[in-house]
Protein backbone atom coordinates (compact mmCIF):
# COMPACT_ATOMS: atom_id res chain seq x y z
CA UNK A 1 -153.09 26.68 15.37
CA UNK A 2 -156.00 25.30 17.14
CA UNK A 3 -157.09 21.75 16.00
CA UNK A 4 -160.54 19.93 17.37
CA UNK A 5 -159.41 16.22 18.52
CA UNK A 6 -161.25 13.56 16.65
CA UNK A 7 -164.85 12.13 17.41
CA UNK A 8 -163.42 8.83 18.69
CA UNK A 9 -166.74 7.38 18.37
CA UNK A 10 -167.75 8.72 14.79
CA UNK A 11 -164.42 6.43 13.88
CA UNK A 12 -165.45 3.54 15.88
CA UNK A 13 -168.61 3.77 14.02
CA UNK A 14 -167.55 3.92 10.25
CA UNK A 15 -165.31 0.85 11.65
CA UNK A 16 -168.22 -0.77 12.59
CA UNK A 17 -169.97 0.21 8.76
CA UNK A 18 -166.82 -0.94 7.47
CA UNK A 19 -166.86 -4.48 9.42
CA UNK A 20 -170.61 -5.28 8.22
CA UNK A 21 -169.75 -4.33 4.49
CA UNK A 22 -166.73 -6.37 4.82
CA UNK A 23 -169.35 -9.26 6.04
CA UNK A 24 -171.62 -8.45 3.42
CA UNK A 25 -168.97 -9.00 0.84
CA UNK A 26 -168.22 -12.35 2.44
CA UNK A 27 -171.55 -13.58 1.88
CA UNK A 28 -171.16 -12.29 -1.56
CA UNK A 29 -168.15 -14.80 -2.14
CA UNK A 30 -170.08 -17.84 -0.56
CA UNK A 31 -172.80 -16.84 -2.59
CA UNK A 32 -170.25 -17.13 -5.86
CA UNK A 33 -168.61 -20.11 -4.55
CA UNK A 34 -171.90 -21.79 -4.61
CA UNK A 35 -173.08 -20.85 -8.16
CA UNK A 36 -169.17 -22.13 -9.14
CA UNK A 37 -169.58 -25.39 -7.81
CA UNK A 38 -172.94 -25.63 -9.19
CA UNK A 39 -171.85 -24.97 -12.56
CA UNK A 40 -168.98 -27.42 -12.45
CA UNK A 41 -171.51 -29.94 -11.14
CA UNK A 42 -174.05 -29.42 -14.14
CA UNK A 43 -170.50 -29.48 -16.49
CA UNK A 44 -169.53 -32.58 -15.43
CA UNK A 45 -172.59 -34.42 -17.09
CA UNK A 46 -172.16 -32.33 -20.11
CA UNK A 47 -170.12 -34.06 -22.66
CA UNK A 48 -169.75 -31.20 -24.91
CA UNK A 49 -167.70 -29.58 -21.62
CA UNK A 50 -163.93 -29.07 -21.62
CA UNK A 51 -162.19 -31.44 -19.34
CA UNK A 52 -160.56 -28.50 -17.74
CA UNK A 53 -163.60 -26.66 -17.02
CA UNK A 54 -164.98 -28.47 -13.85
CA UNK A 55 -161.52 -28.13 -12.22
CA UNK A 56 -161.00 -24.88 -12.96
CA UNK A 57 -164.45 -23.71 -11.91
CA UNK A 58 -164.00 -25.64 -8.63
CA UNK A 59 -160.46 -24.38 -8.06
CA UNK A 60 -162.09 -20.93 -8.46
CA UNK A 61 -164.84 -21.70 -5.90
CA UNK A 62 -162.47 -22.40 -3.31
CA UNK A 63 -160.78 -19.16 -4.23
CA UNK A 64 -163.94 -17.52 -3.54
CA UNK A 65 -164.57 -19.91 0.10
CA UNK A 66 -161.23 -18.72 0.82
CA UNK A 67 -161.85 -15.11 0.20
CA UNK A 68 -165.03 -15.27 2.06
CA UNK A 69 -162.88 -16.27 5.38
CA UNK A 70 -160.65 -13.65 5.13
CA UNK A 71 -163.50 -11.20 4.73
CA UNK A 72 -164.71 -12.38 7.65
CA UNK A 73 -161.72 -12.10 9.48
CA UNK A 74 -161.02 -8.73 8.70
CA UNK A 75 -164.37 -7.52 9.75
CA UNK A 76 -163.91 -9.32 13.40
CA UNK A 77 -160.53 -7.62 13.30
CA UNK A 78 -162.64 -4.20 12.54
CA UNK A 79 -165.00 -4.91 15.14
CA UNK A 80 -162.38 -5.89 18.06
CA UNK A 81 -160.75 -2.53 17.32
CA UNK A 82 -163.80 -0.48 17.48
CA UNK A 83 -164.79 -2.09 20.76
CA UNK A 84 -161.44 -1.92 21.97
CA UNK A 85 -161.77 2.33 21.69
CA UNK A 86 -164.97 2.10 24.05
C-alpha cells in the first residue's frame, strides 16, 4: 500500500491556528478575571452582600489569571514546535 507523507507545513500551520486560539482564549480569561474582581469590588460596598462573596469571586479571578498564563504558555509551546519543523 502506497501512503502520501504528510504536508509538514499544513501541520505547522493548524499549530500555528491552534497557538493564536489558544491566545485568544487567554485574553478571554483576563477579560473574566477583570469583570470578577470588579464585581467583588462593587460587593464589598454592598451591605446586602454575603461575606463570602468577595472572596470567592476574587479567588475565582485568580483562577481565571492563572488560566490565562497557562494558555499562554501552551500557545508559545505550539508556536516553538511549529517553528522548530521549518
Amino acid at each position: 500500500m502506497v501512503t502520501e507523507s504528510p504536508d509538514v507545513t499544513s501541520y505547522d500551520a493548524e499549530l500555528l491556528d491552534r497557538a493564536e486560539a489558544l491566545r485568544s482564549d487567554a485574553e478571554l480569561m483576563d477579560e473574566y478575571a477583570r469583570r470578577l474582581r470588579a464585581t467583588a469590588d462593587t460587593l464589598a460596598g454592598c451591605p446586602a452582600a454575603p461575606e463570602w462573596s468577595r472572596p470567592t469571586l476574587e479567588r475565582q479571578a485568580a483562577a481565571c489569571a492563572t488560566a490565562a498564563e497557562q494558555l499562554r504558555t501552551a500557545a508559545e509551546a505550539l508556536r516553538t514546535h511549529a517553528a522548530a519543523g521549518d
